[in-house]
C-alpha atoms as a PDB file:
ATOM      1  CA  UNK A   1      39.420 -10.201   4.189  1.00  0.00           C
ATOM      2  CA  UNK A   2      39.046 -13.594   5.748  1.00  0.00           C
ATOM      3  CA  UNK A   3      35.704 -15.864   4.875  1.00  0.00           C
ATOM      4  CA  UNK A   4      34.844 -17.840   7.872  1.00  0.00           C
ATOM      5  CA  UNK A   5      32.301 -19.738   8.506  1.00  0.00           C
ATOM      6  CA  UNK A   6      30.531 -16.824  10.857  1.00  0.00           C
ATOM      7  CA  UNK A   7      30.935 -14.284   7.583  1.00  0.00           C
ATOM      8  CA  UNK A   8      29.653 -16.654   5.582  1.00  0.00           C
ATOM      9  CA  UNK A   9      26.492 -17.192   7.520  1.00  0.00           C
ATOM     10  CA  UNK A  10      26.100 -13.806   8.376  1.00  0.00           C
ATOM     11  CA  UNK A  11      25.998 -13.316   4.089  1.00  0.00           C
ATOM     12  CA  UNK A  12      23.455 -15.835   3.784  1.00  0.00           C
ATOM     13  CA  UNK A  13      21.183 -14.065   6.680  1.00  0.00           C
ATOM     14  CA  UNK A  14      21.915 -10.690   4.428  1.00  0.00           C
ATOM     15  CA  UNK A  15      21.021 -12.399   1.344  1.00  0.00           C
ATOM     16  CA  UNK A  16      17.680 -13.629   2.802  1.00  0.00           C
ATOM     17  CA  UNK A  17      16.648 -10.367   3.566  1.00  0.00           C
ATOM     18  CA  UNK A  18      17.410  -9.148   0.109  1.00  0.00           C
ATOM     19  CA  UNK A  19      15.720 -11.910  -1.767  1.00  0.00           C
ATOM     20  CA  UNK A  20      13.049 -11.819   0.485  1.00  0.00           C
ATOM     21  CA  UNK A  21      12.703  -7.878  -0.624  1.00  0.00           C
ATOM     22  CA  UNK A  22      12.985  -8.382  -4.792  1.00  0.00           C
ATOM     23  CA  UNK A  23      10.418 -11.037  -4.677  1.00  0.00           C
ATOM     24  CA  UNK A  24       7.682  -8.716  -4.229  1.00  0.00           C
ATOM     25  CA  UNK A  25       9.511  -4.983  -5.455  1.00  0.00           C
ATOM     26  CA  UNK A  26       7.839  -4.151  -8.610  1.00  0.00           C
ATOM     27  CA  UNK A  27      10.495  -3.872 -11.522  1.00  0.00           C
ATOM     28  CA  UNK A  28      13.016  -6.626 -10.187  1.00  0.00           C
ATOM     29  CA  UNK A  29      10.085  -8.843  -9.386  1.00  0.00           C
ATOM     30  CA  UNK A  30       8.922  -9.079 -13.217  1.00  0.00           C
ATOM     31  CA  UNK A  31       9.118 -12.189 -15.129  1.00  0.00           C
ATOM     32  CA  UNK A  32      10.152 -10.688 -18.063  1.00  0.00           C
ATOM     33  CA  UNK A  33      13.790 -10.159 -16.382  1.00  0.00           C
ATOM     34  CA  UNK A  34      15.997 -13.265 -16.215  1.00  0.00           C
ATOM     35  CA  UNK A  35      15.687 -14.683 -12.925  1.00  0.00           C
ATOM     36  CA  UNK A  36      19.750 -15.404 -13.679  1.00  0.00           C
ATOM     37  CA  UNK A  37      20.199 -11.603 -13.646  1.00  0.00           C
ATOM     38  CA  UNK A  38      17.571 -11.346 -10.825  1.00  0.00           C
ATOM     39  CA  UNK A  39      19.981 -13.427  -8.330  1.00  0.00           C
ATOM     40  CA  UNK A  40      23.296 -11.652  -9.604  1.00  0.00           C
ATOM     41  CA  UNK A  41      22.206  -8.248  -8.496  1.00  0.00           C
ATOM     42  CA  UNK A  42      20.744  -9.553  -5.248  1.00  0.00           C
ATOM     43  CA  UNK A  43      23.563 -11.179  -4.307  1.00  0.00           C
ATOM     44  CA  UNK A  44      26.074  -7.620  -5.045  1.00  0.00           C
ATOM     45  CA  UNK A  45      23.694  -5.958  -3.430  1.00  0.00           C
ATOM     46  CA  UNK A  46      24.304  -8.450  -0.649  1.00  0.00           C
ATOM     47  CA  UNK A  47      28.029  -8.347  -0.876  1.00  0.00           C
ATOM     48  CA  UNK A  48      27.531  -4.317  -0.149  1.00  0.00           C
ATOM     49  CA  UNK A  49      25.617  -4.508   3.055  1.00  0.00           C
ATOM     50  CA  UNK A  50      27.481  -7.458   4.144  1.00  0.00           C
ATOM     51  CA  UNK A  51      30.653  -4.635   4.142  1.00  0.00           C
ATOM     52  CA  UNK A  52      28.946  -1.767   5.374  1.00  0.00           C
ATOM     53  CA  UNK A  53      26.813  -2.675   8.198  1.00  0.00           C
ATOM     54  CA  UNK A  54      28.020  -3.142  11.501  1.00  0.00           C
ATOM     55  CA  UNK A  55      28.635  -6.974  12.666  1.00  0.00           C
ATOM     56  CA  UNK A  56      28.626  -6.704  16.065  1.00  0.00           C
ATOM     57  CA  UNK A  57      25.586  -8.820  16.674  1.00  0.00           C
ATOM     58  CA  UNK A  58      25.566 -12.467  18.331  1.00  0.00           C
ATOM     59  CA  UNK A  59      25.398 -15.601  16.139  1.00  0.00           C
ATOM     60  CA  UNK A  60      22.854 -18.320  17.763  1.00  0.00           C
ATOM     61  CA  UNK A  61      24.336 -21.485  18.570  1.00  0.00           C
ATOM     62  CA  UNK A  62      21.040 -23.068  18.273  1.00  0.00           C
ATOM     63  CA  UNK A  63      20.064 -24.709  14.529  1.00  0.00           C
ATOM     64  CA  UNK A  64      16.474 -24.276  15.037  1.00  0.00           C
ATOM     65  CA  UNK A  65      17.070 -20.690  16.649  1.00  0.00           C
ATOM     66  CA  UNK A  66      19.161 -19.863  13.472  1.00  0.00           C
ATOM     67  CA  UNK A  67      16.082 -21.713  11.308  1.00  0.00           C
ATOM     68  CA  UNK A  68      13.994 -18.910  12.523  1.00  0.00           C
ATOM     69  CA  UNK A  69      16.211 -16.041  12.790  1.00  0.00           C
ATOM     70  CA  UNK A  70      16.904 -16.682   8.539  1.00  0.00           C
ATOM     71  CA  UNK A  71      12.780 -17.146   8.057  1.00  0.00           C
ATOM     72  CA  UNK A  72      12.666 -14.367  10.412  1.00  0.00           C
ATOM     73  CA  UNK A  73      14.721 -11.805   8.125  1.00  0.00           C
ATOM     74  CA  UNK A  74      13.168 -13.423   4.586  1.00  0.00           C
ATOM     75  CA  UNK A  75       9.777 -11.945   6.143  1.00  0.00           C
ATOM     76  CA  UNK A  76      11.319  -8.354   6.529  1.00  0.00           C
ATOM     77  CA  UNK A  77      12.811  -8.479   3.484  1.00  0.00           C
ATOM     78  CA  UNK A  78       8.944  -9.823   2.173  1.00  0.00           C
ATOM     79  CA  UNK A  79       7.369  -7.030   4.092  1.00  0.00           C
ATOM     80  CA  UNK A  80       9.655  -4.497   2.924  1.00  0.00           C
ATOM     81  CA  UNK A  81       8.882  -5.090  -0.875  1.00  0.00           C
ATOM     82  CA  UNK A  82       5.409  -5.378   0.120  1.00  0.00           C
ATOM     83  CA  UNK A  83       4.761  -1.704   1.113  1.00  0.00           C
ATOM     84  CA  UNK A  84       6.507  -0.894  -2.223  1.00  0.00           C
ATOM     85  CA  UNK A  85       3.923  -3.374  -4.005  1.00  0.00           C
ATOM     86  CA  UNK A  86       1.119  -1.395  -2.290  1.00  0.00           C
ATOM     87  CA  UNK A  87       1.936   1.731  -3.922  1.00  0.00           C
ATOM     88  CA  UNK A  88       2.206   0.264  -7.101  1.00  0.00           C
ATOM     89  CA  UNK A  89      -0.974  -1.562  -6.485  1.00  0.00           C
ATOM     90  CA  UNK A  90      -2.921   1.737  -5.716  1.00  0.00           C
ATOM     91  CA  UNK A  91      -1.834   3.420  -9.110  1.00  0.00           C
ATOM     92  CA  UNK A  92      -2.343  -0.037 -11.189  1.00  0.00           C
ATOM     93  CA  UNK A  93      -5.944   0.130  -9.243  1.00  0.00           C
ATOM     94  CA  UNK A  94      -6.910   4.081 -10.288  1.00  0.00           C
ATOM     95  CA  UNK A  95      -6.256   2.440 -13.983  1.00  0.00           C
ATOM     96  CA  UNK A  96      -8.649  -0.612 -13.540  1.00  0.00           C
ATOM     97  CA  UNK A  97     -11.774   1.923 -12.069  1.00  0.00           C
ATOM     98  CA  UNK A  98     -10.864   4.422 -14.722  1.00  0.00           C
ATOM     99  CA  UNK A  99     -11.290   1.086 -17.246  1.00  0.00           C
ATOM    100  CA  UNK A 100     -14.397   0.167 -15.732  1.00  0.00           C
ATOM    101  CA  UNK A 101     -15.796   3.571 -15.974  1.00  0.00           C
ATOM    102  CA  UNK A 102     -14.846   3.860 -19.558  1.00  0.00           C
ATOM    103  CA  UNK A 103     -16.272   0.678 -20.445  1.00  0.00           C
ATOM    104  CA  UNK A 104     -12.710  -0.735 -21.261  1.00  0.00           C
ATOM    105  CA  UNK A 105     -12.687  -3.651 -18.040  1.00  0.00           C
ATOM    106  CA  UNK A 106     -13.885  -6.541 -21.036  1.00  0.00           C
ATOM    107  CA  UNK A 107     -10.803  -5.882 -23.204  1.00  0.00           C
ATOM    108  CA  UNK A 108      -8.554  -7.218 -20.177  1.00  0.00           C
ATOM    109  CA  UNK A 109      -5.763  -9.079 -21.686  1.00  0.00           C
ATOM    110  CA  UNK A 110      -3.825 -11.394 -20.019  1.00  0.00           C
ATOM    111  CA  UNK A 111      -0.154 -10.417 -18.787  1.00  0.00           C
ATOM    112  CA  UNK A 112       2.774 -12.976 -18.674  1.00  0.00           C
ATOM    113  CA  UNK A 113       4.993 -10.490 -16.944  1.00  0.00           C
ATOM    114  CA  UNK A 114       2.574 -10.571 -13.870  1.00  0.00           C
ATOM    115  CA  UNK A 115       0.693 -13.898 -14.686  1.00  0.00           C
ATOM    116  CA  UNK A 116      -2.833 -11.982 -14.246  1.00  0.00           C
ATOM    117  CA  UNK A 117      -5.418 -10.118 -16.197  1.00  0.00           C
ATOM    118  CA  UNK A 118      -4.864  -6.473 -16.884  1.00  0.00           C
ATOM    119  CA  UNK A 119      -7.071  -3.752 -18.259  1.00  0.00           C
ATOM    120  CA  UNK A 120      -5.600  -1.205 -20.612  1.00  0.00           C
ATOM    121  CA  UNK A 121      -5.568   1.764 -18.700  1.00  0.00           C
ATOM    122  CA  UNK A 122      -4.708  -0.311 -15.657  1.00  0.00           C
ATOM    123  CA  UNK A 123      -1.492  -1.480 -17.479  1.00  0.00           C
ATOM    124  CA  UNK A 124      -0.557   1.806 -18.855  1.00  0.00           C
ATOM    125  CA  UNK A 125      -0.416   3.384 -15.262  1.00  0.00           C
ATOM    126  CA  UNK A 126       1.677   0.498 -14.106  1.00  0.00           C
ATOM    127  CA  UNK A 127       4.142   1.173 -16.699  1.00  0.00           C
ATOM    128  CA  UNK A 128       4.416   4.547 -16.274  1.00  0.00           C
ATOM    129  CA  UNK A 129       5.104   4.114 -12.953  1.00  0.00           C
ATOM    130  CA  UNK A 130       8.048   1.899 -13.030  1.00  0.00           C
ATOM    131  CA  UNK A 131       9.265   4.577 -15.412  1.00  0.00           C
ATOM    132  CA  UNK A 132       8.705   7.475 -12.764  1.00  0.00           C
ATOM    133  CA  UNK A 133      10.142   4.848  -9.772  1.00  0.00           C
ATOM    134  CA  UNK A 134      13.527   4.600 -11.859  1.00  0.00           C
ATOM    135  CA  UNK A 135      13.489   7.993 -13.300  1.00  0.00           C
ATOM    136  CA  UNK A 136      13.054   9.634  -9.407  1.00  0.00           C
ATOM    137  CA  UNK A 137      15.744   7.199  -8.222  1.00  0.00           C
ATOM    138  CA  UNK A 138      12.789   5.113  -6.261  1.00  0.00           C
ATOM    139  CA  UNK A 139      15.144   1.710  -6.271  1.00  0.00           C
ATOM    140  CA  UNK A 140      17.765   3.876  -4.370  1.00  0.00           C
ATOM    141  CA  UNK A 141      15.136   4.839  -2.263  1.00  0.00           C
ATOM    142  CA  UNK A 142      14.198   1.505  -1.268  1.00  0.00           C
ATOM    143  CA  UNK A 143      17.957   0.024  -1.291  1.00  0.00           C
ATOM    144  CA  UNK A 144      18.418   2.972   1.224  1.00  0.00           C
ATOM    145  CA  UNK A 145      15.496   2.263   3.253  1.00  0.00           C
ATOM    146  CA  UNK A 146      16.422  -1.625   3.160  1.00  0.00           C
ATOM    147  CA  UNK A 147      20.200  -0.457   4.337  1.00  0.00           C
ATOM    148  CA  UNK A 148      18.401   1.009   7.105  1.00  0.00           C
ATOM    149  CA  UNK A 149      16.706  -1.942   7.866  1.00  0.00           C
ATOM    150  CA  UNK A 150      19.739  -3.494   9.137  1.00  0.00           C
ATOM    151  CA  UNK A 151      20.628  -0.917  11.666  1.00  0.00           C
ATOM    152  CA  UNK A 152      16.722  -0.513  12.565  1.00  0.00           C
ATOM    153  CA  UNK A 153      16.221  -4.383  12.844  1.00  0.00           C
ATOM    154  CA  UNK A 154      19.595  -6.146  13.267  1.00  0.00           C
ATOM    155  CA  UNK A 155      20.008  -9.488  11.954  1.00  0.00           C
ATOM    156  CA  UNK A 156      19.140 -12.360  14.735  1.00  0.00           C
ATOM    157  CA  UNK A 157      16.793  -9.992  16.478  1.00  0.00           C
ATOM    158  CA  UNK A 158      14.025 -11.313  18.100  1.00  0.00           C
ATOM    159  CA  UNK A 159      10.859  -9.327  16.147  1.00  0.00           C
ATOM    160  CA  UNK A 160       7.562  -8.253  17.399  1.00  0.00           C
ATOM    161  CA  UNK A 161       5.254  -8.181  14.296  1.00  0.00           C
ATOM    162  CA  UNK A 162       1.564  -6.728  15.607  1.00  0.00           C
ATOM    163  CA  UNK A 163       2.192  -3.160  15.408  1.00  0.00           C
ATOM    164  CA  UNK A 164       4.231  -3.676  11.922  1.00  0.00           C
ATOM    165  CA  UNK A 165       1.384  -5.392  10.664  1.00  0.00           C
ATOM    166  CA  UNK A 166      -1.614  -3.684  11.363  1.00  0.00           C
ATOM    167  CA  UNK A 167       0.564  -0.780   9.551  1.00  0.00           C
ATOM    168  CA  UNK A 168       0.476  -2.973   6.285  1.00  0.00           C
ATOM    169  CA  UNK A 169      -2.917  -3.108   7.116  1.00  0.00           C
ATOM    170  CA  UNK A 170      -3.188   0.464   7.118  1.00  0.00           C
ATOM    171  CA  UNK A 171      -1.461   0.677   4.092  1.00  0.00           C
ATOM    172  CA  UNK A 172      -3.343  -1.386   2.352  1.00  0.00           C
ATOM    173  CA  UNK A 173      -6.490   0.753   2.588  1.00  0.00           C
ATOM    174  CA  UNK A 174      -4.332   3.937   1.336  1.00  0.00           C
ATOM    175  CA  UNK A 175      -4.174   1.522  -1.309  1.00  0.00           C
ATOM    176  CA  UNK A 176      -7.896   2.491  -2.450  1.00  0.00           C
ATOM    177  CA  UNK A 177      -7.733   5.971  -1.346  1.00  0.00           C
ATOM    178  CA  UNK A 178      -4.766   6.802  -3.638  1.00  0.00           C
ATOM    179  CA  UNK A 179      -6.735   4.823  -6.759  1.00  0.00           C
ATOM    180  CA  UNK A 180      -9.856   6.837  -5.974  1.00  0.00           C
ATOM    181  CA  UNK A 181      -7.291   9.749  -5.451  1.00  0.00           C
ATOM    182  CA  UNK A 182      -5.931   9.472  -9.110  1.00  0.00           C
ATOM    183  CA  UNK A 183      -8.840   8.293 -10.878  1.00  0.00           C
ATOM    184  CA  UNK A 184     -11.314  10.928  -9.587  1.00  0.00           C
ATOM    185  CA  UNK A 185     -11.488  13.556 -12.427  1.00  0.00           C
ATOM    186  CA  UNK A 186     -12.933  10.220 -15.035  1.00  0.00           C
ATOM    187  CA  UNK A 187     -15.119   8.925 -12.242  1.00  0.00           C
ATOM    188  CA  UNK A 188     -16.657  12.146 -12.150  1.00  0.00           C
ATOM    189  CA  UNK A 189     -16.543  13.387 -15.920  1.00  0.00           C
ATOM    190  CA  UNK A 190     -18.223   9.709 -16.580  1.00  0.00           C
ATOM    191  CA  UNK A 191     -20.799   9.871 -13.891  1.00  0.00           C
ATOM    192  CA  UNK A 192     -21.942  13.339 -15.079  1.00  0.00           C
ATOM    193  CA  UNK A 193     -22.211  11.867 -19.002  1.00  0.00           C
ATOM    194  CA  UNK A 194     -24.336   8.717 -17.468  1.00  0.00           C
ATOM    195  CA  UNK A 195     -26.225  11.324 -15.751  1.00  0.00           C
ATOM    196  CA  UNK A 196     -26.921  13.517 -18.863  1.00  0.00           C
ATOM    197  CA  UNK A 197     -27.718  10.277 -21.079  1.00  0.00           C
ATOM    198  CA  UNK A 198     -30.425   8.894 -18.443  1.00  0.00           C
ATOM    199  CA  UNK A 199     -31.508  12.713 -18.877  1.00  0.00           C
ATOM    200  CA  UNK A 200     -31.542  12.149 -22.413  1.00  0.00           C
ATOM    201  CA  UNK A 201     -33.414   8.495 -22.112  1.00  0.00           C
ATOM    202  CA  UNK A 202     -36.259  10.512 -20.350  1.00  0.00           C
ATOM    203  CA  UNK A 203     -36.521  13.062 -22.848  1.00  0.00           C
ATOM    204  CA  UNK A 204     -36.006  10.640 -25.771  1.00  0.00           C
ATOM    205  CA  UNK A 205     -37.136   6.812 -25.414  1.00  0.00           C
ATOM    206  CA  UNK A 206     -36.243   6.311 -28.874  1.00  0.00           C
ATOM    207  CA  UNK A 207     -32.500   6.653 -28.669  1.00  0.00           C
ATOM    208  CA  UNK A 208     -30.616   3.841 -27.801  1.00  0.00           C
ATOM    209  CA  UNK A 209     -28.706   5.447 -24.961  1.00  0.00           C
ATOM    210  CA  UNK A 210     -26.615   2.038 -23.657  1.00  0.00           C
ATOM    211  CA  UNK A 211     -25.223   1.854 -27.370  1.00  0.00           C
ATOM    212  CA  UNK A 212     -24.418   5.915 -27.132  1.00  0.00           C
ATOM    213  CA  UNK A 213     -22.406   5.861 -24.168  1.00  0.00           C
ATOM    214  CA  UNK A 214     -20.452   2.459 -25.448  1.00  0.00           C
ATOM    215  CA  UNK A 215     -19.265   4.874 -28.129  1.00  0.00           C
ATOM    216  CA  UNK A 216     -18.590   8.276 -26.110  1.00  0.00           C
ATOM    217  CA  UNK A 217     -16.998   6.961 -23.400  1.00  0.00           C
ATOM    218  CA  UNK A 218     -14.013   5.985 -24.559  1.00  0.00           C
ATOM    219  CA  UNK A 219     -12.912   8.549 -26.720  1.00  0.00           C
ATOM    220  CA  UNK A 220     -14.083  11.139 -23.923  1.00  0.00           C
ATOM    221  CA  UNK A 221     -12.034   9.273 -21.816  1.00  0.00           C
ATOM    222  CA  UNK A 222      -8.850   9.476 -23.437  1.00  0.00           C
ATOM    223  CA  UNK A 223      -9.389  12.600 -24.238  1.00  0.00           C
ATOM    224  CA  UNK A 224      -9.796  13.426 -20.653  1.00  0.00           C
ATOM    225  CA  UNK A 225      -6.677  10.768 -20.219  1.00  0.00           C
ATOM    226  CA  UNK A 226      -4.139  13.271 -21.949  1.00  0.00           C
ATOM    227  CA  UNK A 227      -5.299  16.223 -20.295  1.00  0.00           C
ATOM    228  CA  UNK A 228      -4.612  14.707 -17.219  1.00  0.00           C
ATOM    229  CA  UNK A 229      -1.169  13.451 -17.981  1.00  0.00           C
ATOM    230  CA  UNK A 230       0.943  16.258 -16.265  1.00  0.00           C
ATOM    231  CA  UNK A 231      -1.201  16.554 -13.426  1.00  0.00           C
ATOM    232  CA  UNK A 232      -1.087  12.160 -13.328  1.00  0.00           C
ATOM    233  CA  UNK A 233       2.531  12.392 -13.678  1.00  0.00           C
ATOM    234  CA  UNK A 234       3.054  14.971 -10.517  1.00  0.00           C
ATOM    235  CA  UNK A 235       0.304  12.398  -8.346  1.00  0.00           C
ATOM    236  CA  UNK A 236       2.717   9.556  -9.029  1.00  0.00           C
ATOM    237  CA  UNK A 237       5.985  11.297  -8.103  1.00  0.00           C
ATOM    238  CA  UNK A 238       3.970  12.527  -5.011  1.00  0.00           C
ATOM    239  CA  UNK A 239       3.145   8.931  -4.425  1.00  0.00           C
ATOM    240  CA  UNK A 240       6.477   7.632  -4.827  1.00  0.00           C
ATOM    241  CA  UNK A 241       8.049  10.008  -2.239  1.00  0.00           C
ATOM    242  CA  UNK A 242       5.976   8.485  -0.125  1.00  0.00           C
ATOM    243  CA  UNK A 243       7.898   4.938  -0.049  1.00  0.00           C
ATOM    244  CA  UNK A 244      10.365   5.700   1.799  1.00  0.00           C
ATOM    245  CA  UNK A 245       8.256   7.168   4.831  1.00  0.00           C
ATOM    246  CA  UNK A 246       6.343   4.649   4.949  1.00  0.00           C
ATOM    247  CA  UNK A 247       9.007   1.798   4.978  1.00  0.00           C
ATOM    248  CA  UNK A 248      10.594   3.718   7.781  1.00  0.00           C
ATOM    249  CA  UNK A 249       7.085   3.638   9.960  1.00  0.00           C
ATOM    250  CA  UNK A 250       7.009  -0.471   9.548  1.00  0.00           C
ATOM    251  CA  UNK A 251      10.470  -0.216  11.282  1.00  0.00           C
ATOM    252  CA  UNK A 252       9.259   2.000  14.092  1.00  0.00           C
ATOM    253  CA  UNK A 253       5.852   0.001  14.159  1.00  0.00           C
ATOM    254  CA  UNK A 254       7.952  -3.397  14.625  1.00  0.00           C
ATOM    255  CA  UNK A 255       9.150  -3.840  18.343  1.00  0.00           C
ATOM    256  CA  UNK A 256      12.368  -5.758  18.361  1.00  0.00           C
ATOM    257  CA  UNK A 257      12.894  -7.541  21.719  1.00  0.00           C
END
């Protein structure tokens, strides 16, 4: 195959898209993986769409059209990883309300992998599911849906972004309803043992309930925590199969022109 100048810009535009995309995915985003290795697989995974997708699109002439058209496909790339992120961000949330209902939020630690503070709990959940996303094949998902992205949105397309966004938007607040979603059995259990020790305040000034609860709530709570484990582990794979829809409504949300 002959490298031209037009194949070689048409890689770069590819590439863009791709980076754009493992910036935000959880797993390759993480700082704990070289950013050396990072680049390598982004740019094979680059060299494989750049020799399966069709190339029948038209090259602007213009610099600052092309300026925009390679911003332009870093952004879907970007929004693509995105919706991932939200998922991941919903199940990493369930774990920081089921920390602050156990009493667990002031033993937040801080995380070089992310560069922020992360509860226990909250960290657990995230691990487990990266483990579930590669274990269900969820990076194959998301390599297909990006694949897709190119026949969906073809490179140098002019993009419409409204309709795409206010789907992010949307997204975002399934965000909270999948962390209440998953973290509703300790919410509960919890608010039913604050109820019964302000029951047992009433009944019995004397005992120092604050200093009570400090003590039962954790242990009740992991407790609870491993009883819920194959039911927390289904919720997750439920919530990953839900990636790929929803990277496939941002491309019928955005309106290419």
């Amino acid at each position: 195959m002959i490298i031209d100048g037009a194949s070689l810009l048409l890689f770069m535009f590819i590439l863009a898209r791709v980076i754009g995309c493992f910036i935000l995915m959880p797993f390759f985003s993480e700082r704990s993986i070289s950013q050396m290795v990072k680049l390598m697989f982004a740019f094979w995974v680059s060299v494989i769409f750049f020799l399966t997708i069709p190339k029948n699109m038209i090259i602007p002439q213009n610099q600052i059209v092309l300026v925009l058209a390679f911003v332009n496909e870093f952004l879907i790339g970007l929004f693509i990883g995105l919706i991932v992120r939200f998922i991941f961000y919903g199940i990493q949330l369930a774990g920081s309300l089921m920390d602050m209902q156990l009493g667990l939020s002031v033993a937040a630690t801080f995380d070089p992998s992310t560069g922020s503070q992360e509860t226990i709990i909250g960290r657990l959940l995230y691990i487990t599911s990266i483990v579930v996303f590669l274990l269900i094949d969820g990076h194959h998902l998301v390599l297909t849906g990006m694949f897709e992205s190119f026949k969906a949105i073809p490179l140098f397309s002019e993009v419409a972004y409204p309709m795409g966004l206010q789907h992010l938007a949307d997204l975002g607040s399934k965000m909270f309803f999948i962390a209440v979603t998953i973290a509703m059995p300790i919410i509960i259990i919890i608010f039913m043992l604050d109820f019964s020790l302000g029951l047992l305040a009433r009944l019995a000034p004397q005992v120092n309930v604050f200093f009570l609860g400090f003590q039962i709530k954790p242990m009740l709570g992991a407790y609870i925590l491993l009883l819920m484990i194959p039911t927390l582990i289904a919720k997750v794979v439920t919530v990953m199969d839900d990636i790929a829809v929803q990277i496939m409504y941002f491309y019928h949300n955005v309106k290419v022109l």
